[in-house]
C-alpha atoms as a PDB file:
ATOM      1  CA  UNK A   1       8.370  14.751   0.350  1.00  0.00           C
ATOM      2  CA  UNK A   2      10.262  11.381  -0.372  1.00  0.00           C
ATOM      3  CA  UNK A   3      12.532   9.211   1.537  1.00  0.00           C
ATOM      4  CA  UNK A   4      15.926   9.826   0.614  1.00  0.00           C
ATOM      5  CA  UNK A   5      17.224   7.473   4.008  1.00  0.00           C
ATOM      6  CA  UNK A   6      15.393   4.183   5.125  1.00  0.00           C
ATOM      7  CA  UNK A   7      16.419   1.868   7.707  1.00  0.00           C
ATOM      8  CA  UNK A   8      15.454  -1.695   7.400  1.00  0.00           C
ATOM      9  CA  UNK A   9      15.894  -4.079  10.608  1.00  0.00           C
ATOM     10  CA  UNK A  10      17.160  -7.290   9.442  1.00  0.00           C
ATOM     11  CA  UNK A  11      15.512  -9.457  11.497  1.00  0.00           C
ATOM     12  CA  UNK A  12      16.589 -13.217  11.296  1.00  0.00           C
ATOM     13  CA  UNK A  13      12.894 -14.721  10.237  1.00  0.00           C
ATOM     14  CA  UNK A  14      11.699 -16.299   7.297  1.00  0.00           C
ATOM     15  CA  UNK A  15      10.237 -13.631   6.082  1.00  0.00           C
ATOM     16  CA  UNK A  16      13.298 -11.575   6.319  1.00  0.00           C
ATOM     17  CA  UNK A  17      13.890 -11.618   1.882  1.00  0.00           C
ATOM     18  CA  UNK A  18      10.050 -10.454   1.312  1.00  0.00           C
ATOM     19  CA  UNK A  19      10.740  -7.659   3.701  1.00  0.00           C
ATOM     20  CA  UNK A  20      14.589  -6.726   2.063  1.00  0.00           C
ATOM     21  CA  UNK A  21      12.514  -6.879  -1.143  1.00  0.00           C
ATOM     22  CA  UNK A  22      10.094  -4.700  -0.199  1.00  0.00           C
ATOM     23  CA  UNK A  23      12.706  -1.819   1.041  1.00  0.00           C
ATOM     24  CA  UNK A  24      14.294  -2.235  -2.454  1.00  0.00           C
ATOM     25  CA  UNK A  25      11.451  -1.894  -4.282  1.00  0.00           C
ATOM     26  CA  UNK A  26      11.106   1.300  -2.273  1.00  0.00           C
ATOM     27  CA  UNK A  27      14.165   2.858  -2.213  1.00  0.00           C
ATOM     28  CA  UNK A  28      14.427   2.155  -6.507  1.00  0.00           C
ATOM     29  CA  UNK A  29      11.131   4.782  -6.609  1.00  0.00           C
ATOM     30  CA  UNK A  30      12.386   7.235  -3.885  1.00  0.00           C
ATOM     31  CA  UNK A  31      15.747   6.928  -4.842  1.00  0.00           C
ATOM     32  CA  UNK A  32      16.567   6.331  -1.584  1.00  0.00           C
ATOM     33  CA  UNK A  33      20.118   5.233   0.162  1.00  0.00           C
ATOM     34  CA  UNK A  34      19.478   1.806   2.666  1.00  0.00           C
ATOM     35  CA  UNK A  35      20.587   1.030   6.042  1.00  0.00           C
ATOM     36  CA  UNK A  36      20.448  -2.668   6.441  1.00  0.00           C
ATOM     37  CA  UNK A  37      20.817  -2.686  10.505  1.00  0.00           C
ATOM     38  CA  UNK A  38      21.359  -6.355  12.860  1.00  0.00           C
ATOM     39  CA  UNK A  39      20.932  -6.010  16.439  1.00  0.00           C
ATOM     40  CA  UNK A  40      23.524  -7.822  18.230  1.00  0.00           C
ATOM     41  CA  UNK A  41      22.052  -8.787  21.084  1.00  0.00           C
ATOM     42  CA  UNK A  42      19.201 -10.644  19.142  1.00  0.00           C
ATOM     43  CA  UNK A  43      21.340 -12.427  17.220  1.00  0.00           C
ATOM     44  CA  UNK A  44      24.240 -15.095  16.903  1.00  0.00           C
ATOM     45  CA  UNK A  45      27.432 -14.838  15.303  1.00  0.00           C
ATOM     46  CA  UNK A  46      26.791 -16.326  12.461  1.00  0.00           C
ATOM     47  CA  UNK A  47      22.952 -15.099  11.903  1.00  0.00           C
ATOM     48  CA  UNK A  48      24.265 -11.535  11.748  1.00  0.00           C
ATOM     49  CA  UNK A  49      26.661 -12.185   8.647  1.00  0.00           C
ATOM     50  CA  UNK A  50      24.088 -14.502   6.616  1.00  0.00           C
ATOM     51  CA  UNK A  51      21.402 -11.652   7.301  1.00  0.00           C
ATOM     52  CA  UNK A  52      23.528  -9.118   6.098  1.00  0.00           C
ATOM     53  CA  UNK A  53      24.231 -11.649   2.572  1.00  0.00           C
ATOM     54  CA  UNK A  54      20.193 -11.580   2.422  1.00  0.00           C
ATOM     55  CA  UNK A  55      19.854  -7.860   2.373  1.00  0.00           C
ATOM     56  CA  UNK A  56      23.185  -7.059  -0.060  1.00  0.00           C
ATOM     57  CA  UNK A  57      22.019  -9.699  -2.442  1.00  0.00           C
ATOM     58  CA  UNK A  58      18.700  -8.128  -2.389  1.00  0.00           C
ATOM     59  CA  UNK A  59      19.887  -4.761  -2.892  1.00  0.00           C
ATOM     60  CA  UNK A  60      21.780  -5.233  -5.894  1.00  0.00           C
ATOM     61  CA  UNK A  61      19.080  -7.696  -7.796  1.00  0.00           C
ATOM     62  CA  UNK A  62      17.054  -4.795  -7.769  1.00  0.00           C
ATOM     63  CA  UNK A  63      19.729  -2.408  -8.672  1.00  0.00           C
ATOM     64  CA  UNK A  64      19.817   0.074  -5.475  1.00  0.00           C
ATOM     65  CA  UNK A  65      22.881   2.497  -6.243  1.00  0.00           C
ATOM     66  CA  UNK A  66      23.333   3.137  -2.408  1.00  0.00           C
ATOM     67  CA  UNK A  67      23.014   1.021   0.519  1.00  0.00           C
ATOM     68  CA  UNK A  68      24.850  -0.114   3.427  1.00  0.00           C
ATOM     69  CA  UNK A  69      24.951  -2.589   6.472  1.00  0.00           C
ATOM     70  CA  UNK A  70      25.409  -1.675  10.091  1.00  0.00           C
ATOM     71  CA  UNK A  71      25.713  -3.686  13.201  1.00  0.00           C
ATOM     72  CA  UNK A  72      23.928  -2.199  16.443  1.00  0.00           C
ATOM     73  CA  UNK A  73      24.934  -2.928  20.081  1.00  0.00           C
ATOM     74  CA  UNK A  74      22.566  -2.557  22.987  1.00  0.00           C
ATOM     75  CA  UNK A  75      19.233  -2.502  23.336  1.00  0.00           C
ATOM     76  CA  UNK A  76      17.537  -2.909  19.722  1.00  0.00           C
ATOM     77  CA  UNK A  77      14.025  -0.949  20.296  1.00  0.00           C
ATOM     78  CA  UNK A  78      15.929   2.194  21.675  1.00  0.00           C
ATOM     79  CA  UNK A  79      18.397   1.953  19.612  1.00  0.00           C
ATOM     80  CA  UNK A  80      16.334   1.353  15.887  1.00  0.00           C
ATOM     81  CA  UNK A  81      13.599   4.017  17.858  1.00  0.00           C
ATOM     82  CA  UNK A  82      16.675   6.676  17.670  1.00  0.00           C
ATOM     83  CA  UNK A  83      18.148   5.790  14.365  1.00  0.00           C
ATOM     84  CA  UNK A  84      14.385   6.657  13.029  1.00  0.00           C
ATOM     85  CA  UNK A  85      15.605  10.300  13.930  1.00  0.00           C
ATOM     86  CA  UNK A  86      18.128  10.643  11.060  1.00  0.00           C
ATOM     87  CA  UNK A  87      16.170   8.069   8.439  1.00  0.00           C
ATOM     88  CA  UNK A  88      12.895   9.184   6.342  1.00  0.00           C
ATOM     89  CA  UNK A  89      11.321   5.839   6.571  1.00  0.00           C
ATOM     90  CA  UNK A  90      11.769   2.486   9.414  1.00  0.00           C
ATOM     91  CA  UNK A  91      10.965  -0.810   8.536  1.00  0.00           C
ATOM     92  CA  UNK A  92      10.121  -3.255  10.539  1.00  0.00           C
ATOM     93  CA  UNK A  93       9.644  -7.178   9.641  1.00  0.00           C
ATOM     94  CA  UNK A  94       6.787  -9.667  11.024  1.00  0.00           C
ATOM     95  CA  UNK A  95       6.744 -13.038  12.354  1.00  0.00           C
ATOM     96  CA  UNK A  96       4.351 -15.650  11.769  1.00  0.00           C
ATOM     97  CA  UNK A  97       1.665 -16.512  14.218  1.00  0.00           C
ATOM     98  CA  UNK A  98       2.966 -20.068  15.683  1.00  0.00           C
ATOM     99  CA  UNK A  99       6.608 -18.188  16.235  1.00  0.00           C
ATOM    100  CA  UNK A 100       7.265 -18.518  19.945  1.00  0.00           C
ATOM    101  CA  UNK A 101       8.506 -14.539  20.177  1.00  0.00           C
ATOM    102  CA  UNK A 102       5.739 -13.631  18.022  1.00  0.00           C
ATOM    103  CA  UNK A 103       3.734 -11.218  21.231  1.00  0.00           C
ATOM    104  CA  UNK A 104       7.339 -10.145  22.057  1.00  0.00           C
ATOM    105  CA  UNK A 105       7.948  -8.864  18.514  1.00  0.00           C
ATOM    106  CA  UNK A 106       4.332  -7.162  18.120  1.00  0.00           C
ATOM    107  CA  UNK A 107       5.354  -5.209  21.580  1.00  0.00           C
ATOM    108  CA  UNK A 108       8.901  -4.706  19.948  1.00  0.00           C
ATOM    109  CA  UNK A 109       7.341  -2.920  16.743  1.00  0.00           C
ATOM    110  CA  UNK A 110       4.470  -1.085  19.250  1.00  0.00           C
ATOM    111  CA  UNK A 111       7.666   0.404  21.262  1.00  0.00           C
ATOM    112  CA  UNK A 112       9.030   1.649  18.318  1.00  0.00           C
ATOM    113  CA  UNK A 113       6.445   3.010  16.082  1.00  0.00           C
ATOM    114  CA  UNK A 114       5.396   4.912  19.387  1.00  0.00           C
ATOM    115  CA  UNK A 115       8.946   6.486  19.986  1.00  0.00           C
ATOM    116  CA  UNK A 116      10.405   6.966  16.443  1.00  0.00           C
ATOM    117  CA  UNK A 117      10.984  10.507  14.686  1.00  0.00           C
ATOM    118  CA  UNK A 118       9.998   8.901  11.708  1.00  0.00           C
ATOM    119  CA  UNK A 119       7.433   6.965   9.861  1.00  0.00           C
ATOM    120  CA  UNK A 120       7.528   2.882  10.500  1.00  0.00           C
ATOM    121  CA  UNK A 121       6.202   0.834   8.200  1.00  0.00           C
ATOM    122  CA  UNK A 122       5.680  -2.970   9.638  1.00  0.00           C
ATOM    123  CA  UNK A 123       5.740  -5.306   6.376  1.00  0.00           C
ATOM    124  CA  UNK A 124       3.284  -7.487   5.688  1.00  0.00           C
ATOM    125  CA  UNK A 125       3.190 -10.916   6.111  1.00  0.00           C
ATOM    126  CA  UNK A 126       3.807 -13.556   3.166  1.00  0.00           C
ATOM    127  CA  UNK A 127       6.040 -13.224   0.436  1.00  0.00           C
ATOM    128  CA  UNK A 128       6.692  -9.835  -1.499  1.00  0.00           C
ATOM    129  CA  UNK A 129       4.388 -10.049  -4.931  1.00  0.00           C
ATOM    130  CA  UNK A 130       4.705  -6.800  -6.675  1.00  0.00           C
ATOM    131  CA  UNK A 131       6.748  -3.386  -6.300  1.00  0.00           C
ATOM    132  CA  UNK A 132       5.023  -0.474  -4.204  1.00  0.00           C
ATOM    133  CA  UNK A 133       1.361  -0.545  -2.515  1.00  0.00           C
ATOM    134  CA  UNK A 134      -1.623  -0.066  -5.098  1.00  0.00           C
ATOM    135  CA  UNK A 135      -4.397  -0.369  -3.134  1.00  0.00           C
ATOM    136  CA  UNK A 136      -3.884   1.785   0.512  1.00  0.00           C
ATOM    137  CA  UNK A 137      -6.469   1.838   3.126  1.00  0.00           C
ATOM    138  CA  UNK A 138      -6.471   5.101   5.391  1.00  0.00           C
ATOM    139  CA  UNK A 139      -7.628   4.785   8.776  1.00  0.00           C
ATOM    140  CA  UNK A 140      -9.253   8.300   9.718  1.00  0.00           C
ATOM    141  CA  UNK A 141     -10.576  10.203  12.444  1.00  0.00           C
ATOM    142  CA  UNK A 142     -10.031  13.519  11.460  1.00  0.00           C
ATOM    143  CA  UNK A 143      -6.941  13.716  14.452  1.00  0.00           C
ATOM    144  CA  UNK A 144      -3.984  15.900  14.224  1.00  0.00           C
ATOM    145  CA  UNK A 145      -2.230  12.604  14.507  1.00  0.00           C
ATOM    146  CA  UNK A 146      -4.482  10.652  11.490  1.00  0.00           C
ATOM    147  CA  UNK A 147      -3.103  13.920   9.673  1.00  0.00           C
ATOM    148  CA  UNK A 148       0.234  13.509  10.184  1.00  0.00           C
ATOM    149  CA  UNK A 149      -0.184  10.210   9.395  1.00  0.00           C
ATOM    150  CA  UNK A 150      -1.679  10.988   5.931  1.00  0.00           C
ATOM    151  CA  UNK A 151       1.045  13.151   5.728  1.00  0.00           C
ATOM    152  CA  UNK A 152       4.215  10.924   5.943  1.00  0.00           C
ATOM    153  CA  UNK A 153       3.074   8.286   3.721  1.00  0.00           C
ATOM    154  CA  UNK A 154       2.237  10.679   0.932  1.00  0.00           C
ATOM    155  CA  UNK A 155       5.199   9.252  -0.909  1.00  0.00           C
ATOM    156  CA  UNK A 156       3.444   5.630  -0.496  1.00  0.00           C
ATOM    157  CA  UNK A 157       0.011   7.262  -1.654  1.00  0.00           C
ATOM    158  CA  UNK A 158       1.363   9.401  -4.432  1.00  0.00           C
ATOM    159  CA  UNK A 159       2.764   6.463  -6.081  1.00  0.00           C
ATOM    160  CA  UNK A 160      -0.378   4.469  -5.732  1.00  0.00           C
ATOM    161  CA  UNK A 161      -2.528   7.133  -7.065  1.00  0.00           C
ATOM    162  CA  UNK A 162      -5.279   6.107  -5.521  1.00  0.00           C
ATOM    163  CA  UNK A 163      -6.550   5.384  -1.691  1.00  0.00           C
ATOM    164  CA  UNK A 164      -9.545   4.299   0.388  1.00  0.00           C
ATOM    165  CA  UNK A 165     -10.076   6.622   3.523  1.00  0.00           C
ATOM    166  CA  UNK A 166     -11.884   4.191   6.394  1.00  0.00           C
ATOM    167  CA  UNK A 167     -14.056   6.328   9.003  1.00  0.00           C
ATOM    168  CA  UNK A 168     -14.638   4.191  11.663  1.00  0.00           C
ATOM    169  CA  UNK A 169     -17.453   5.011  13.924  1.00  0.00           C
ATOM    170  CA  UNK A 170     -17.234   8.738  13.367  1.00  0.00           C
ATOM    171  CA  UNK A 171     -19.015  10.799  16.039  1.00  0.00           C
ATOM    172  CA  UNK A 172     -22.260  12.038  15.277  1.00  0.00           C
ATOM    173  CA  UNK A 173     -23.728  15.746  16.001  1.00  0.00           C
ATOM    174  CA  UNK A 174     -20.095  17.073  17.700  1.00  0.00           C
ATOM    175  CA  UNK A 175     -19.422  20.561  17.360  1.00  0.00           C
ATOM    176  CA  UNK A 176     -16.632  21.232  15.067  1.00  0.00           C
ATOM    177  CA  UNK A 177     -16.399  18.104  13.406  1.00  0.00           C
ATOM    178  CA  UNK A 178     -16.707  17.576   9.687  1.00  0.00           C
ATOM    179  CA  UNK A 179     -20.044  16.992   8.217  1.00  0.00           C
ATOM    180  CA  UNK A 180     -18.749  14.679   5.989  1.00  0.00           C
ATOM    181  CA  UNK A 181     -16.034  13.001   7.687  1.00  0.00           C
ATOM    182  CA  UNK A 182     -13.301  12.216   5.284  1.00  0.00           C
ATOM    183  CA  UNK A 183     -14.361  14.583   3.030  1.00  0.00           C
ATOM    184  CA  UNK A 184     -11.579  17.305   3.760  1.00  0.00           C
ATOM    185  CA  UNK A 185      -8.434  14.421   3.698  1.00  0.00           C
ATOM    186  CA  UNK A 186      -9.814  13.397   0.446  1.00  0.00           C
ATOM    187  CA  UNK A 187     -10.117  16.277  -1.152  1.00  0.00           C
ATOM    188  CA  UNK A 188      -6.691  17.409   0.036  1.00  0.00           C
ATOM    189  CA  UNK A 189      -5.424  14.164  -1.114  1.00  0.00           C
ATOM    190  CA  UNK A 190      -7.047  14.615  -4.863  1.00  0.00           C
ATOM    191  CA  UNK A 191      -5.141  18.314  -4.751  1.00  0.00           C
ATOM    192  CA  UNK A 192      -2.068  15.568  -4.162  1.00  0.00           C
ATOM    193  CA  UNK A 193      -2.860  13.399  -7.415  1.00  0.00           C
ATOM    194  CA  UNK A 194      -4.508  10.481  -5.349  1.00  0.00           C
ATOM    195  CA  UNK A 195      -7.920   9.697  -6.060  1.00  0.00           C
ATOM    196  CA  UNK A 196      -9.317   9.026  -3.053  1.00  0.00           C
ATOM    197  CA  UNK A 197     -12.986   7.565  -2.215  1.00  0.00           C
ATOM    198  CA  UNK A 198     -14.493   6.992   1.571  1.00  0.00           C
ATOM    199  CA  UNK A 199     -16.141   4.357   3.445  1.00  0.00           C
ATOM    200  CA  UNK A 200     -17.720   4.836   6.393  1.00  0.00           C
ATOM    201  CA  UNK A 201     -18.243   2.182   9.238  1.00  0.00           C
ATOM    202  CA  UNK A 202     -20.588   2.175  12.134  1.00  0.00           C
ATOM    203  CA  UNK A 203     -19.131  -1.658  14.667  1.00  0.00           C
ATOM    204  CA  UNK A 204     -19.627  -2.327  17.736  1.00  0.00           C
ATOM    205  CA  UNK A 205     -16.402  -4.385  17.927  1.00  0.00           C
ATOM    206  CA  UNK A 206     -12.342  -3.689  17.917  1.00  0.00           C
ATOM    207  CA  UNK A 207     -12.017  -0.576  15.229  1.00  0.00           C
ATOM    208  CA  UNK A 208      -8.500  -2.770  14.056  1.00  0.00           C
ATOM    209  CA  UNK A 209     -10.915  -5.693  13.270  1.00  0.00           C
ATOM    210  CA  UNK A 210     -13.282  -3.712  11.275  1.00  0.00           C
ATOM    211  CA  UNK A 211     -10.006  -1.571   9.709  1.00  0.00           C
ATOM    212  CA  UNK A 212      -8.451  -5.265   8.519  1.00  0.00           C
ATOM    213  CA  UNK A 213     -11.457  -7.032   7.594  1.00  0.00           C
ATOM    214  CA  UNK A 214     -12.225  -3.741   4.942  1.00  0.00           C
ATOM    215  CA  UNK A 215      -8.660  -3.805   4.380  1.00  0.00           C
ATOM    216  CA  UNK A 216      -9.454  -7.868   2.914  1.00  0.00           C
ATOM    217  CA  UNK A 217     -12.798  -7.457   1.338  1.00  0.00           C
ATOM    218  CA  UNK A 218     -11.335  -4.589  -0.600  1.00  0.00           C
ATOM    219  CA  UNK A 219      -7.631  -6.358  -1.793  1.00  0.00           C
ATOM    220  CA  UNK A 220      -6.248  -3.372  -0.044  1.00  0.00           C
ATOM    221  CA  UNK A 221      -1.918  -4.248   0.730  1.00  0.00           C
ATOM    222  CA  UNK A 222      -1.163  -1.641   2.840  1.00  0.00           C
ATOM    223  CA  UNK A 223      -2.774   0.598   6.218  1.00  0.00           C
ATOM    224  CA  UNK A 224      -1.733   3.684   7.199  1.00  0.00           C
ATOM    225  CA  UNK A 225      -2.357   4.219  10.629  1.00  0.00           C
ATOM    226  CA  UNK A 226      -2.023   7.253  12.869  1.00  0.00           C
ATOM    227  CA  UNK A 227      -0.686   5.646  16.414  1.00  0.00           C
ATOM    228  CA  UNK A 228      -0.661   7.842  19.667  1.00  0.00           C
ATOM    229  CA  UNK A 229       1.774   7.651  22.573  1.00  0.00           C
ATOM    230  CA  UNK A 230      -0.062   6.811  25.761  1.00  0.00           C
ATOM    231  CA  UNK A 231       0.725   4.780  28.745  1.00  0.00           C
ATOM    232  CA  UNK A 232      -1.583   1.879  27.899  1.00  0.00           C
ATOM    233  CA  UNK A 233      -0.641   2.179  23.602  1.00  0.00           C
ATOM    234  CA  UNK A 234      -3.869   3.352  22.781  1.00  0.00           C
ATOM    235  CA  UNK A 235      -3.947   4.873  19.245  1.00  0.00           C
ATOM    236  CA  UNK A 236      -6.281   7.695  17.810  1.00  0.00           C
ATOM    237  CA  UNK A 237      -9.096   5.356  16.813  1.00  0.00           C
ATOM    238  CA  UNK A 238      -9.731   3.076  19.585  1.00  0.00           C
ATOM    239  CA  UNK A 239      -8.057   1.114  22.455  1.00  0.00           C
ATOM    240  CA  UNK A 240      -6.002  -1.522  21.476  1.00  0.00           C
ATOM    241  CA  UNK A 241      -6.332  -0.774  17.217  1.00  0.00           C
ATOM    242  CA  UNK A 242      -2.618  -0.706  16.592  1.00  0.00           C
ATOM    243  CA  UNK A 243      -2.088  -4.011  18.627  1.00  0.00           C
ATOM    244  CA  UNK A 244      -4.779  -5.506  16.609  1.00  0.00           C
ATOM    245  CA  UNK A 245      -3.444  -4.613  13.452  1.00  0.00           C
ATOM    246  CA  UNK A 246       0.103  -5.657  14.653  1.00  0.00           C
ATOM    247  CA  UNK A 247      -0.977  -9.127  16.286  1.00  0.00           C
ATOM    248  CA  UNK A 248      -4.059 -10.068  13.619  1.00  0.00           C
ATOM    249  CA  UNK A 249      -3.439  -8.443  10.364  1.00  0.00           C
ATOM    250  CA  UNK A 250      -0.954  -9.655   7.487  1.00  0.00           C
ATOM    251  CA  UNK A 251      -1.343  -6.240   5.946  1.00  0.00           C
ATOM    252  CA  UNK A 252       1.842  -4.105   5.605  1.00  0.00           C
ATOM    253  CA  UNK A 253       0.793  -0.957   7.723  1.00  0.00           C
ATOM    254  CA  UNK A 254       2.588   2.107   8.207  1.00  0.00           C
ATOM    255  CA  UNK A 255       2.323   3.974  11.428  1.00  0.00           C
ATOM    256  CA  UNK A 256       3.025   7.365  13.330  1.00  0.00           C
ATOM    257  CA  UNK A 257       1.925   9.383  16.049  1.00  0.00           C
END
């Protein structure tokens, strides 16, 4: 697997460049063709144009062959949560904390990593130091969805070559779970050329807490995250663990359900 087609939302942020360079740096390895997208109704006249300067400029520094800009009316979720149908790969920038539409924009990238076709990886927050991921964290439970998780970031993982699986308060005497949990994704992941190794976590707290405060000690710079639909957003690991990692974690983190 690779992605051959990502989309990147150009939000109008100041972190907009370290997200454009991250894409780049992406679509150089994948050899991938970039949709640089503005939604209209979040944006001004004249924010859309100078967005669309940051991402061409961006593009061609790094050298992408293929790459274009569109400009998307209506709603933005909806319509970025359908263009992940025809794209391998969705990215989606952050904002900062003290930015006043900072809870709107964590329910913004929530909305859409729950209803896109494709992977969507949120960049992290703070300026782009270095190509691709090295250092990925896994967060499993030994889900379908954790699985499929594992599965669309293999590109991500492969190119790291290496990957920390994080078993967060994994049950204890169930029938037909692993002994080992972890053992089996890391195993399949070393058939895969990533070297994989496992930590497991017994908290009494958030899982997302415990996922990003491993994620720190550990230098890790990027999550992947299996996220399931469900009235109230709760994900495969615990109530609430996406929104954590969305509102309190600088990590980038890829998600899908």
């Amino acid at each position: 697997m690779s992605y051959k087609i990502i989309v990147v939302h150009l939000d109008h942020t100041p972190l907009l460049a370290a997200t454009v360079a991250l894409a780049a740096d992406i679509a150089i390895a994948q050899g991938a063709h970039v949709i640089g997208v503005v939604a209209a109704a979040a944006h001004a006249d004249a924010q859309a144009p100078e967005a669309f300067l940051v991402f061409s400029g961006a593009m061609r520094r790094a050298g992408v062959a293929s790459f274009e800009t569109r400009l998307l009316e209506g709603d933005p979720a909806s319509g970025l949560s359908m263009m992940g149908r025809y794209c391998d790969l969705l990215m989606l920038g952050r904002r900062e904390a003290d930015d006043p539409g900072f809870k709107v924009h964590a329910d913004f990238c929530e909305f859409i990593a729950l209803n896109c076709a494709c992977p969507v990886l949120v960049a992290p927050s703070g300026p782009h130091a270095h190509s691709l991921p090295r250092r990925p964290l896994i967060a499993w439970n030994g889900s379908r969805i954790a699985a499929r998780a594992v599965h669309v970031a293999m590109p991500l993982l492969h190119a790291a070559r290496q990957a920390t699986i994080a078993v967060i308060n994994a049950p204890v005497g169930v029938p037909n779970e692993e002994a080992e949990p972890g053992a089996g994704i890391a195993l399949y992941l070393r058939h895969h050329g990533v070297n994989a190794d496992i930590v497991r976590q017994t908290v009494d707290a958030d899982p997302g807490h415990a996922l990003l405060a491993l994620a720190g000690g550990l230098h890790c710079d990027l999550l992947v995250l299996g996220s399931n639909a469900h009235p109230h957003f709760e994900d495969v690991l615990h109530q609430g663990t996406t929104r954590t990692v969305l509102e309190t974690g600088k990590i980038a983190a890829l998600l899908y359900r």
